[in-house]
PDB file of N, CA and C in Angstrom:
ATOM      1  N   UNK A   1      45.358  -3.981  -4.768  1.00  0.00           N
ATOM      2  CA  UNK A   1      46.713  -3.896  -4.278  1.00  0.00           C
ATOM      3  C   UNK A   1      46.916  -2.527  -3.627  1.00  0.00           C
ATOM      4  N   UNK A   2      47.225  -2.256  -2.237  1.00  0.00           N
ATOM      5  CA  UNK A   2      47.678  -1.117  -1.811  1.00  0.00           C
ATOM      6  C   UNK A   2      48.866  -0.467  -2.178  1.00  0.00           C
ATOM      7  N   UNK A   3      48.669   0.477  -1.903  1.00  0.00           N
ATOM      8  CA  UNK A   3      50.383   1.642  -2.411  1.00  0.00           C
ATOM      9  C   UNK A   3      50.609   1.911  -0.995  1.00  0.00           C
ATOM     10  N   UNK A   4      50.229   2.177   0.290  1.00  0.00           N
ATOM     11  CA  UNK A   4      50.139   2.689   0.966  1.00  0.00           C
ATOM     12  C   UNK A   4      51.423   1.924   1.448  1.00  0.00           C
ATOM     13  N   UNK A   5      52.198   3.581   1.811  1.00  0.00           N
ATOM     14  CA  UNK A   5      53.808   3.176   3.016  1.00  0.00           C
ATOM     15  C   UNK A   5      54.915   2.702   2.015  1.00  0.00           C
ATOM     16  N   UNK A   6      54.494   2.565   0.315  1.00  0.00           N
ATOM     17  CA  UNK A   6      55.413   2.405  -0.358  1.00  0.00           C
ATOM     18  C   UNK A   6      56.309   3.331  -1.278  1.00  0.00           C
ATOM     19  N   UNK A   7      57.335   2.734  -1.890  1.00  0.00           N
ATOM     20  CA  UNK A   7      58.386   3.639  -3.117  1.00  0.00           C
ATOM     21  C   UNK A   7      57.749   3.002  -3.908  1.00  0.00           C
ATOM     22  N   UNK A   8      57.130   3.936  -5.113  1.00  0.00           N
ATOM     23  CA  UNK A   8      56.661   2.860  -6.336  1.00  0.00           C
ATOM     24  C   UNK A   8      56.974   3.301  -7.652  1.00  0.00           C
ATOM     25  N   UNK A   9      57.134   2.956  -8.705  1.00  0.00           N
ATOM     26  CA  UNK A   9      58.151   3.414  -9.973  1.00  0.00           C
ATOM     27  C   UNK A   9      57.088   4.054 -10.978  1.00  0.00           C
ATOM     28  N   UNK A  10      57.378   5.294 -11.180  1.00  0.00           N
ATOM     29  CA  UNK A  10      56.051   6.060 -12.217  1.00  0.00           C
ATOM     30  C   UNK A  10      56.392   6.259 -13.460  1.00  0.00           C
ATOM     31  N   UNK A  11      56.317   5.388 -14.634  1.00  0.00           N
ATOM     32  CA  UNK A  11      56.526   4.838 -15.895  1.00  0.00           C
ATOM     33  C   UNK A  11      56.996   6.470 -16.539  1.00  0.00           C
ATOM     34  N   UNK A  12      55.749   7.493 -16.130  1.00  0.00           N
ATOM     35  CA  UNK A  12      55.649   8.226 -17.113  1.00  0.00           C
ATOM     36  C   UNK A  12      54.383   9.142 -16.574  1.00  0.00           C
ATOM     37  N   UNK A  13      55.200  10.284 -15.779  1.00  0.00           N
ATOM     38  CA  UNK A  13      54.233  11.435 -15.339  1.00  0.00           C
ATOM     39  C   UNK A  13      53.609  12.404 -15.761  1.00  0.00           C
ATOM     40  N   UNK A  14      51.953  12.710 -15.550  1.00  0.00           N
ATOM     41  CA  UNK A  14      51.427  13.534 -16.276  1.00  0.00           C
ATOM     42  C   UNK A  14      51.295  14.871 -15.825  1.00  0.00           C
ATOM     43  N   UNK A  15      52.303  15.370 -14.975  1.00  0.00           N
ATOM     44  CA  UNK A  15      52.401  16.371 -15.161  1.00  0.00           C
ATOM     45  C   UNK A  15      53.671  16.968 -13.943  1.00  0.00           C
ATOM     46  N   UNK A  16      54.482  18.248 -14.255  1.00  0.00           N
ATOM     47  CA  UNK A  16      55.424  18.326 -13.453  1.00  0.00           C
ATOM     48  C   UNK A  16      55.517  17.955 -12.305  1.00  0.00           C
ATOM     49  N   UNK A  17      56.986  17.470 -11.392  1.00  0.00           N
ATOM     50  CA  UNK A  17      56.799  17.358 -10.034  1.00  0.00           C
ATOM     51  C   UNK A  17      57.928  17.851  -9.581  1.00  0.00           C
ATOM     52  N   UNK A  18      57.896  18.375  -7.519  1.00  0.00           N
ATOM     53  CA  UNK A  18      59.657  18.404  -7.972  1.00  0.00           C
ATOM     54  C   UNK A  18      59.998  17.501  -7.359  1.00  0.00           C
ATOM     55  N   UNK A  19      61.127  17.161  -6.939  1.00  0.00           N
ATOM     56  CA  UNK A  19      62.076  16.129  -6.482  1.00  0.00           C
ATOM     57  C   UNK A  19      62.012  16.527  -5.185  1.00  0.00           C
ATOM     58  N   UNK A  20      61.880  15.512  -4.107  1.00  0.00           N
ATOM     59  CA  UNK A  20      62.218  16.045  -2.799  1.00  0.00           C
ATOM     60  C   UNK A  20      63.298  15.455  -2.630  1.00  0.00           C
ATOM     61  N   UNK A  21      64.228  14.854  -3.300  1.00  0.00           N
ATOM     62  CA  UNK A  21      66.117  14.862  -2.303  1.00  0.00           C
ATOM     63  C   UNK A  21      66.311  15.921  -3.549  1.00  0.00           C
ATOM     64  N   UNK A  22      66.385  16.360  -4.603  1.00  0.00           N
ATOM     65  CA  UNK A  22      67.285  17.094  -5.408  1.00  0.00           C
ATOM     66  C   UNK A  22      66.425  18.585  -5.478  1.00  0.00           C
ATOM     67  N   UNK A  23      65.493  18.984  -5.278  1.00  0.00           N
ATOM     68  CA  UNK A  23      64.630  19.918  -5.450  1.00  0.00           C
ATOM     69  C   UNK A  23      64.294  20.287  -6.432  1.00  0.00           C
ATOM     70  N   UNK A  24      64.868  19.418  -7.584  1.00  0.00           N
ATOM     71  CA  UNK A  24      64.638  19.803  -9.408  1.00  0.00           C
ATOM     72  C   UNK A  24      63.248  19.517  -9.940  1.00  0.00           C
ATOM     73  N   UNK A  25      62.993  20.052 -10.921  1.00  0.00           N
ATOM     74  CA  UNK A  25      61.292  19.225 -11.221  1.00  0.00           C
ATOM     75  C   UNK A  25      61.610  18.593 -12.193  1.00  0.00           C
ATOM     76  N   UNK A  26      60.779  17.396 -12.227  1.00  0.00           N
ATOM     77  CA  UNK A  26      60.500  16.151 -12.815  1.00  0.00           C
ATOM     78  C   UNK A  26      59.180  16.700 -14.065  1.00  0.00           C
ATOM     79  N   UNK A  27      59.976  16.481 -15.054  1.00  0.00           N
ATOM     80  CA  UNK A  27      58.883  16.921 -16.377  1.00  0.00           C
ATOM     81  C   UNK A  27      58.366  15.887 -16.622  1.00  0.00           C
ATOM     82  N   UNK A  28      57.055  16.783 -17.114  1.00  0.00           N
ATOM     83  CA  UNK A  28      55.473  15.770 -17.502  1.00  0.00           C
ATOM     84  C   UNK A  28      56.400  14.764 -18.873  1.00  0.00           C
ATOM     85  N   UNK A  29      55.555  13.525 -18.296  1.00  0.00           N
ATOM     86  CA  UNK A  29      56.597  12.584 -19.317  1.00  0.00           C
ATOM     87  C   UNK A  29      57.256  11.861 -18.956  1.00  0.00           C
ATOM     88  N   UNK A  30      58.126  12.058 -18.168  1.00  0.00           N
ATOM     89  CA  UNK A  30      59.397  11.655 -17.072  1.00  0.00           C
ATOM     90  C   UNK A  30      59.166  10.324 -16.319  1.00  0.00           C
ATOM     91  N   UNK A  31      60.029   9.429 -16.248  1.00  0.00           N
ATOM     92  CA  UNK A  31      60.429   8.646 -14.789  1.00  0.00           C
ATOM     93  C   UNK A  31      60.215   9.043 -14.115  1.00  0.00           C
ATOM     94  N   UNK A  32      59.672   8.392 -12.607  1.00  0.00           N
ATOM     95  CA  UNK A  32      60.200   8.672 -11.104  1.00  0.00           C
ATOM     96  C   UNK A  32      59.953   8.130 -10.133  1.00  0.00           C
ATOM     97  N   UNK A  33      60.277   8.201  -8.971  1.00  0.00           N
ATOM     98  CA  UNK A  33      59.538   7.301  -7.971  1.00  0.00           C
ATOM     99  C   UNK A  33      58.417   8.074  -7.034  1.00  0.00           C
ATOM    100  N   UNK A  34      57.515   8.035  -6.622  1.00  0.00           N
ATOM    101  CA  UNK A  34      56.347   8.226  -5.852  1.00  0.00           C
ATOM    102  C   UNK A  34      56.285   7.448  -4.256  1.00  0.00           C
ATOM    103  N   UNK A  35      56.274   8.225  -3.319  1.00  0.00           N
ATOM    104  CA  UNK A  35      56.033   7.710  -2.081  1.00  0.00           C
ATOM    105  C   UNK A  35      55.079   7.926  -1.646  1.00  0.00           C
ATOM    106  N   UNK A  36      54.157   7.383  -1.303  1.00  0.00           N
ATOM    107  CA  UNK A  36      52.583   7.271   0.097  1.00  0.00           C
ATOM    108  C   UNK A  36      52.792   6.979   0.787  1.00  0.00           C
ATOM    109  N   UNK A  37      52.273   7.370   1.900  1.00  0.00           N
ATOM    110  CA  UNK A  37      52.191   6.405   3.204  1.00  0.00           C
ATOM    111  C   UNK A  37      52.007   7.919   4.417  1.00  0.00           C
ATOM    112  N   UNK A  38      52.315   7.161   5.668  1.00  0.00           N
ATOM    113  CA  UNK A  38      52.096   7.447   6.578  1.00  0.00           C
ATOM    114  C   UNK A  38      53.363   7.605   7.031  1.00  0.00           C
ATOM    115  N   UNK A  39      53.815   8.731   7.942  1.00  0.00           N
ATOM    116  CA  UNK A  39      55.501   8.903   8.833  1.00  0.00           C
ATOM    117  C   UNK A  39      55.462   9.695  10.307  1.00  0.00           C
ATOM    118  N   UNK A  40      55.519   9.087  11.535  1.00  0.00           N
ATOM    119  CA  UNK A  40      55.085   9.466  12.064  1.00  0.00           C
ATOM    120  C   UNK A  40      53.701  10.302  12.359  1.00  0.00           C
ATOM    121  N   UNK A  41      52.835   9.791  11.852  1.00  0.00           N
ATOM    122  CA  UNK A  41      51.053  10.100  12.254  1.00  0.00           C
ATOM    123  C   UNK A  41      51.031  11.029  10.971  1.00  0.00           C
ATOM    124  N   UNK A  42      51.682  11.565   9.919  1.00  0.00           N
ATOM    125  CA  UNK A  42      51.512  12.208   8.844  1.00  0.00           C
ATOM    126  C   UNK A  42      51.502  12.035   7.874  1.00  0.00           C
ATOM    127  N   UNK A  43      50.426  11.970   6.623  1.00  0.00           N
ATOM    128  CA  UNK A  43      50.211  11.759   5.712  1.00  0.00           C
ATOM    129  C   UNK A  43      51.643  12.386   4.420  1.00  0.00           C
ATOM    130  N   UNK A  44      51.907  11.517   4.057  1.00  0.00           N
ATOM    131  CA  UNK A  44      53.390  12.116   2.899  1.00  0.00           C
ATOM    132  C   UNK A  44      52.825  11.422   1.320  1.00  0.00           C
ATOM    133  N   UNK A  45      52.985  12.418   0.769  1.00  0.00           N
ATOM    134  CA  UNK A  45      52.811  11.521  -0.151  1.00  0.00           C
ATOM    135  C   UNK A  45      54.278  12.847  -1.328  1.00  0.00           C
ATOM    136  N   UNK A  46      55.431  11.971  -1.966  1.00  0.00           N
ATOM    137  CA  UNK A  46      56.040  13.054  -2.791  1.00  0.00           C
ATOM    138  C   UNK A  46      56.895  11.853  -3.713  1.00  0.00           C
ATOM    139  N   UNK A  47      57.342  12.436  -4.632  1.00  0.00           N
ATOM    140  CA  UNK A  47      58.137  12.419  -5.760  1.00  0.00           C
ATOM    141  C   UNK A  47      59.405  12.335  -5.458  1.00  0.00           C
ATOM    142  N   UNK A  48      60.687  11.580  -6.588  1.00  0.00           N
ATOM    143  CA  UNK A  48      61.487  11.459  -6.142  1.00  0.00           C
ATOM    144  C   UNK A  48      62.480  11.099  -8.053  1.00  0.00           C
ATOM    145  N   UNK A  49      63.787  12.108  -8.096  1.00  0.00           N
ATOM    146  CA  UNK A  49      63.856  11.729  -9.149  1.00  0.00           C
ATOM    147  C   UNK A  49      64.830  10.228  -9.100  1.00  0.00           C
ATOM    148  N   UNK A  50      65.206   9.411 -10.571  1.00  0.00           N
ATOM    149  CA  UNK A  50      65.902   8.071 -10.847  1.00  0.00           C
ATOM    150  C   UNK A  50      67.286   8.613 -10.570  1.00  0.00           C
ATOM    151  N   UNK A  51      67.663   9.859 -10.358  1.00  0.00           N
ATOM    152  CA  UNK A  51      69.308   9.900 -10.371  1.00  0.00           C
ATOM    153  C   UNK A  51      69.369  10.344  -8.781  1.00  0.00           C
ATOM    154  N   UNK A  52      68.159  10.486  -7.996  1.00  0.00           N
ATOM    155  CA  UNK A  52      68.720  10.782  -6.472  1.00  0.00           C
ATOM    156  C   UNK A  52      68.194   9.194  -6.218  1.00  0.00           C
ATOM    157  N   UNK A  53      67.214   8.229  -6.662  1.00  0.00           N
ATOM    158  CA  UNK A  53      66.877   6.567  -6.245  1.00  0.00           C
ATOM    159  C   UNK A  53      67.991   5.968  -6.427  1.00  0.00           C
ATOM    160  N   UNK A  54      68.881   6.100  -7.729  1.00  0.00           N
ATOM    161  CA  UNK A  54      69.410   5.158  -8.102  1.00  0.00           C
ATOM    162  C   UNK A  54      71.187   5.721  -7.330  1.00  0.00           C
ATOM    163  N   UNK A  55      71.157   6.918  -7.014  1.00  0.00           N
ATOM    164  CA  UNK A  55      71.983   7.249  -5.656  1.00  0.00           C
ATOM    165  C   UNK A  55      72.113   6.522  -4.649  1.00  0.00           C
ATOM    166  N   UNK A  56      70.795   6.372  -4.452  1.00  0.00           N
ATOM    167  CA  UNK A  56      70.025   5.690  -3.195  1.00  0.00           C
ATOM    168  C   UNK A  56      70.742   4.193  -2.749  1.00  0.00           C
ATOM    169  N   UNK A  57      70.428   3.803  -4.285  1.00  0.00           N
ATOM    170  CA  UNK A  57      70.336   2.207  -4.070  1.00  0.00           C
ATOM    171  C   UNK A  57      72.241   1.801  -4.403  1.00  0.00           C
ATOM    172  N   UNK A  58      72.806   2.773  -4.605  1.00  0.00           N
ATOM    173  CA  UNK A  58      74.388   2.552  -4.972  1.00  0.00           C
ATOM    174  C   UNK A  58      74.978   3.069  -3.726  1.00  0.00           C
ATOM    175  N   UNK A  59      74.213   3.375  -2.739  1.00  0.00           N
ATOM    176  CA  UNK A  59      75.110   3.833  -1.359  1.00  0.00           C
ATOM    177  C   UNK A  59      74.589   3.692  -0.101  1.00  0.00           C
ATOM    178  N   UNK A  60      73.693   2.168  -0.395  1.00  0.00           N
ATOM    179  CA  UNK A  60      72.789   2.395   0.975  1.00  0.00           C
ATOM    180  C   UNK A  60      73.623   2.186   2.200  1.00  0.00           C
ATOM    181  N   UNK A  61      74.712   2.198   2.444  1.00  0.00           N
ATOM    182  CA  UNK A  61      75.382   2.858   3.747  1.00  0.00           C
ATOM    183  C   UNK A  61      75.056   4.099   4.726  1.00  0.00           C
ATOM    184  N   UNK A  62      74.538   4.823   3.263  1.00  0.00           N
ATOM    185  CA  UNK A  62      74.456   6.391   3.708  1.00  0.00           C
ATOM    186  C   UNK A  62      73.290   6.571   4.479  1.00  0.00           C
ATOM    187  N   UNK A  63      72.368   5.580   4.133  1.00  0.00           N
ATOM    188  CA  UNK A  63      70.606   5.774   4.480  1.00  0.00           C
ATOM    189  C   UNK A  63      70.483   4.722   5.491  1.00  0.00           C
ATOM    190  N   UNK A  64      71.228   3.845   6.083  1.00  0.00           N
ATOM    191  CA  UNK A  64      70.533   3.066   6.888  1.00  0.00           C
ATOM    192  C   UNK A  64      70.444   3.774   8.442  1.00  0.00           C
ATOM    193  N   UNK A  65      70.262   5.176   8.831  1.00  0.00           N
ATOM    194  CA  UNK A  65      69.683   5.627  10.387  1.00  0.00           C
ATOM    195  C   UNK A  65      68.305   5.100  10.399  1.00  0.00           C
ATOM    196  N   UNK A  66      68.301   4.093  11.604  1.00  0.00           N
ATOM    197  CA  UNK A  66      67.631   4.087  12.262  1.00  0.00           C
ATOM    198  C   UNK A  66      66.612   4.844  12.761  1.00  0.00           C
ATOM    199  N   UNK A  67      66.867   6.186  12.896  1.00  0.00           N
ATOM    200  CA  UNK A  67      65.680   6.796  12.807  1.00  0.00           C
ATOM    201  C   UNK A  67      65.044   7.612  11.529  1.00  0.00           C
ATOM    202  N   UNK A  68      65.378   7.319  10.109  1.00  0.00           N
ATOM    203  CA  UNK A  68      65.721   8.069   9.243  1.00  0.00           C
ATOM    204  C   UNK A  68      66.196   9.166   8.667  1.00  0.00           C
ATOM    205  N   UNK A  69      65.922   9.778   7.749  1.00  0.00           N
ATOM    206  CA  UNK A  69      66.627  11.009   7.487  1.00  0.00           C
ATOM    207  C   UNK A  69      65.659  11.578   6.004  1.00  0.00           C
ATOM    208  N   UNK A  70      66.271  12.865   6.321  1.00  0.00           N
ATOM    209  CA  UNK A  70      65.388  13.989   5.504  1.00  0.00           C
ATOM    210  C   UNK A  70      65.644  13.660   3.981  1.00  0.00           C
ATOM    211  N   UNK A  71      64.565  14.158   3.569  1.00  0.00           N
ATOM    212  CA  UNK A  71      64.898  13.596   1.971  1.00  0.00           C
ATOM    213  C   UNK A  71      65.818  14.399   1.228  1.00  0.00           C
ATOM    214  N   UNK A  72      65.600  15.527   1.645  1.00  0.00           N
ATOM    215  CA  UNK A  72      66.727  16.698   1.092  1.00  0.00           C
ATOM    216  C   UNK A  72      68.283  16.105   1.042  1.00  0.00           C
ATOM    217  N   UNK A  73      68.658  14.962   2.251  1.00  0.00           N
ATOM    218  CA  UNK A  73      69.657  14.423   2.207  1.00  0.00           C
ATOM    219  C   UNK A  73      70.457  14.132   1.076  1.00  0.00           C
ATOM    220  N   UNK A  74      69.378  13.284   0.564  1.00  0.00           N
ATOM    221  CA  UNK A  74      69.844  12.754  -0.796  1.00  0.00           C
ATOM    222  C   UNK A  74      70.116  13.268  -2.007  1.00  0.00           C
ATOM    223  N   UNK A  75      69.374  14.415  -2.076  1.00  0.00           N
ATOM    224  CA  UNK A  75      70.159  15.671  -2.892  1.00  0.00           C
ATOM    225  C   UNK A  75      71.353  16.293  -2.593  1.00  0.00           C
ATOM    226  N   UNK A  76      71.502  16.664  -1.373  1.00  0.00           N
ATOM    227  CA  UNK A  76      72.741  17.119  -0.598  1.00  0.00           C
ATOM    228  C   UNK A  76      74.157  15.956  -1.003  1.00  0.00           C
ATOM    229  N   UNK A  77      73.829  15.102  -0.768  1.00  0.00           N
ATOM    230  CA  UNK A  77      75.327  14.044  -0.375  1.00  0.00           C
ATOM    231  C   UNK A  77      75.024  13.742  -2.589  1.00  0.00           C
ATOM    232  N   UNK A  78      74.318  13.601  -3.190  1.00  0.00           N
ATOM    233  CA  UNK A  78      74.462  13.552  -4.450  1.00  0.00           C
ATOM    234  C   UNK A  78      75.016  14.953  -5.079  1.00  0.00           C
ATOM    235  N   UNK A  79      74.951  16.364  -4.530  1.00  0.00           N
ATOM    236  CA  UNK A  79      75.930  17.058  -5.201  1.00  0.00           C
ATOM    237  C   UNK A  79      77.047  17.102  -4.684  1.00  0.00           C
ATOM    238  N   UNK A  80      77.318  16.919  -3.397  1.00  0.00           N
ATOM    239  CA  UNK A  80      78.315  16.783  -2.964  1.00  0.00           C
ATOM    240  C   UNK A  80      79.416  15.653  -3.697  1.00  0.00           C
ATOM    241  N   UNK A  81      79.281  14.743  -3.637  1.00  0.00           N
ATOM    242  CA  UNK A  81      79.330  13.239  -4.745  1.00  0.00           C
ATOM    243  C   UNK A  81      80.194  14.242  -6.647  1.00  0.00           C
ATOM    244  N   UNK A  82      79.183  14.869  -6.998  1.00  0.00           N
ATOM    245  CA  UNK A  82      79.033  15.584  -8.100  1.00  0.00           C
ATOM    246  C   UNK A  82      80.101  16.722  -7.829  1.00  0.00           C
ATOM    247  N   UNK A  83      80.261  17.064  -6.952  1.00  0.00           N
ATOM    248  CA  UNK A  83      81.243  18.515  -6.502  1.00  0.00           C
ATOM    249  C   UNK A  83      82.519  17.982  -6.447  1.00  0.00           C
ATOM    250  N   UNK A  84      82.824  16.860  -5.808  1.00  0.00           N
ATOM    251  CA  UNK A  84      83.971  16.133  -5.446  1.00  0.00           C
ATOM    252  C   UNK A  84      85.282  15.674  -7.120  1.00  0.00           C
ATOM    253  N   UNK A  85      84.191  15.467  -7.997  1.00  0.00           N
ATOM    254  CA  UNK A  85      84.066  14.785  -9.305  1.00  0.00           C
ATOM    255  C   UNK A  85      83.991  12.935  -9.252  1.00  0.00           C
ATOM    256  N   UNK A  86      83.130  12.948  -7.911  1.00  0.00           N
ATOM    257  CA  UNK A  86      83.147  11.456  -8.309  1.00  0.00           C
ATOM    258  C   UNK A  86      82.315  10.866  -9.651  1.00  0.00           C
ATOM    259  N   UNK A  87      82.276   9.651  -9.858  1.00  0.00           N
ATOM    260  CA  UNK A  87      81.069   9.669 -10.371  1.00  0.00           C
ATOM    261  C   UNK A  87      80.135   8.659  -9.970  1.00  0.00           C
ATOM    262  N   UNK A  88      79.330   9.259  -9.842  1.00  0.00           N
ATOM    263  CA  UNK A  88      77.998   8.276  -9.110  1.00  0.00           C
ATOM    264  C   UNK A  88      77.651   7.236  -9.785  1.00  0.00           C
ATOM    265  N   UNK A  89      77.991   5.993  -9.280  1.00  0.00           N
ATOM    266  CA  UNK A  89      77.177   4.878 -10.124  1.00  0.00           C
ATOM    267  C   UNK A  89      75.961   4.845  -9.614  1.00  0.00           C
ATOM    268  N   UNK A  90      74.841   4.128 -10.434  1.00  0.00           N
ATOM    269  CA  UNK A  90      73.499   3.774  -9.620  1.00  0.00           C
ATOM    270  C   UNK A  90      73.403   2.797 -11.097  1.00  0.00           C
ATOM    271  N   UNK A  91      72.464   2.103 -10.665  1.00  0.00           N
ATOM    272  CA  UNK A  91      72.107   0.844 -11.596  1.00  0.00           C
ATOM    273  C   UNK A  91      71.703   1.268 -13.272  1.00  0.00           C
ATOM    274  N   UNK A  92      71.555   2.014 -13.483  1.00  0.00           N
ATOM    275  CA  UNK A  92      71.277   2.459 -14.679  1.00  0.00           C
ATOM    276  C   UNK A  92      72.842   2.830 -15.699  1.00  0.00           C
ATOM    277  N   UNK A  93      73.132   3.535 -15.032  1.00  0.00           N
ATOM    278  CA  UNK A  93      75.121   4.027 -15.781  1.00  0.00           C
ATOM    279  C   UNK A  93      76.122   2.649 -15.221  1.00  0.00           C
ATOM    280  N   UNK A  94      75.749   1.671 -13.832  1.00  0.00           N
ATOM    281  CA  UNK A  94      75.921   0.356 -14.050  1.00  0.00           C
ATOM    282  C   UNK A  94      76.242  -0.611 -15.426  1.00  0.00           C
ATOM    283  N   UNK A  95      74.857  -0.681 -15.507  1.00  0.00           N
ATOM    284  CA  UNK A  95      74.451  -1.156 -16.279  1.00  0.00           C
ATOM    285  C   UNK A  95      74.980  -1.000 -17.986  1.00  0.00           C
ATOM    286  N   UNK A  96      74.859   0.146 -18.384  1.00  0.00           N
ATOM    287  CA  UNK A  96      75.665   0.836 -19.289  1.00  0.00           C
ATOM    288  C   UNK A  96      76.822   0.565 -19.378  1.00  0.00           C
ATOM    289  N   UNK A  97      77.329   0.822 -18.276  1.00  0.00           N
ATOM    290  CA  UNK A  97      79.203   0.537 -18.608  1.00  0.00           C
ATOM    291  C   UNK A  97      79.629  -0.674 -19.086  1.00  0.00           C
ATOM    292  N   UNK A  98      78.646  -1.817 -17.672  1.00  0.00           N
ATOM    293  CA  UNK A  98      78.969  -3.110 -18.719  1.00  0.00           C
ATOM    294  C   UNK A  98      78.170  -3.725 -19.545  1.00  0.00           C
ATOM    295  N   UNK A  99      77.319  -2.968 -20.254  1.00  0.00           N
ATOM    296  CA  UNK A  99      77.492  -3.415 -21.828  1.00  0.00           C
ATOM    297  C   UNK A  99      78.342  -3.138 -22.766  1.00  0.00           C
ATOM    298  N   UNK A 100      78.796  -2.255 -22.650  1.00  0.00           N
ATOM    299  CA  UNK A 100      79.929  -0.685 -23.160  1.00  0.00           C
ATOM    300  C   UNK A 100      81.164  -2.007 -22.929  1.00  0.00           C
ATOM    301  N   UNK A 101      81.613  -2.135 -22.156  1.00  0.00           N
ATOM    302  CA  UNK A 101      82.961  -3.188 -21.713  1.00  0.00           C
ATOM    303  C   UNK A 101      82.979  -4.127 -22.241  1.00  0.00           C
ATOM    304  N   UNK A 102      81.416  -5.192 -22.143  1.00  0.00           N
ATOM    305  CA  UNK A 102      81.430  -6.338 -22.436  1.00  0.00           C
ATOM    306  C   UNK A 102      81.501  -6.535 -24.561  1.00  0.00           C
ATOM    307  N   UNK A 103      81.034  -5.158 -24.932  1.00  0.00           N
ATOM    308  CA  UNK A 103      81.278  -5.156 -26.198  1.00  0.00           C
ATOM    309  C   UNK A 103      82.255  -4.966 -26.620  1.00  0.00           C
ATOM    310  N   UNK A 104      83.082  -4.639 -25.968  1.00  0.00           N
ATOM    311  CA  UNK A 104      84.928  -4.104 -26.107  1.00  0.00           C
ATOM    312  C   UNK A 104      84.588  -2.647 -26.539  1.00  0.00           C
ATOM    313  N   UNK A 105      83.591  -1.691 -26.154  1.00  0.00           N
ATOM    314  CA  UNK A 105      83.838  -0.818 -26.599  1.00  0.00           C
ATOM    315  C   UNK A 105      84.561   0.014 -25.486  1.00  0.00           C
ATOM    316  N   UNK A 106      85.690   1.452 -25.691  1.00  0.00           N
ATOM    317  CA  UNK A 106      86.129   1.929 -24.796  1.00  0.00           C
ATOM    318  C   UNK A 106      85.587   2.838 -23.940  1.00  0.00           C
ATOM    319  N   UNK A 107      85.391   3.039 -22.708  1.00  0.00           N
ATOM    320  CA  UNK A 107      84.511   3.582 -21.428  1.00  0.00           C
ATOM    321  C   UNK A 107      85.539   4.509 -20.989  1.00  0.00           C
ATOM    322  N   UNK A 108      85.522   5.788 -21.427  1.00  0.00           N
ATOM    323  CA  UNK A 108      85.781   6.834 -20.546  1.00  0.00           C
ATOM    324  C   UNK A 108      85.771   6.819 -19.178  1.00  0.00           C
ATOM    325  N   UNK A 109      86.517   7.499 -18.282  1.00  0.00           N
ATOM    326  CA  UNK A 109      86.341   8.039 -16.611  1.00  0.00           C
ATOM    327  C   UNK A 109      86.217   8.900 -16.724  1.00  0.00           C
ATOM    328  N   UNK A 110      84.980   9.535 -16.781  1.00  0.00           N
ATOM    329  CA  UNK A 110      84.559  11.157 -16.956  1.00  0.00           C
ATOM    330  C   UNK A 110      84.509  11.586 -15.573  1.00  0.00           C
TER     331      UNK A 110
END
């Protein structure tokens, strides 16, 4: 099975990385996502943490240029997001809330 040109989900990393949308490092141990491939004739291969993916996947409005965009982006418009006091859903704190609801338990708006 190739990896090549893909986002692929890394259970559990053996050793630090940093984030290219948030610039934070990803500790040995950790979630994350991993990209390979090729981008314009250049070999990429980087890391990516679950709270700038799951950004990702709760606002893909933000990411659909056509010609793409820098990964730093996604760190940028996620503190910004964070500065504002929104709060960022992404499928994971999703997910959470409605179990949290569906149990009748009460869910803060932090």
């Amino acid at each position: 099975m190739s990896t090549w040109n893909k986002l692929t989900r890394v259970n559990k990393t053996r050793k630090d990385h940093k984030c290219a949308a948030t610039g934070r490092t990803i500790p040995s141990g950790s979630s994350c996502w991993n990209y390979r491939g090729e981008y314009e004739g250049e070999f990429q291969n980087w890391h990516m943490c679950d709270e700038a993916k799951e950004f990702m996947d709760a606002n893909p409005s933000l990411f659909n240029d056509p010609d793409g965009y820098e990964c730093a982006y996604v760190g940028e418009m996620l503190d910004e997001a964070k500065h504002r006091g929104d709060r960022p859903k992404g499928i994971v704190t999703t997910a959470i809330l409605s179990v949290a609801e569906a149990a009748g338990l009460a869910v803060l708006n932090l």
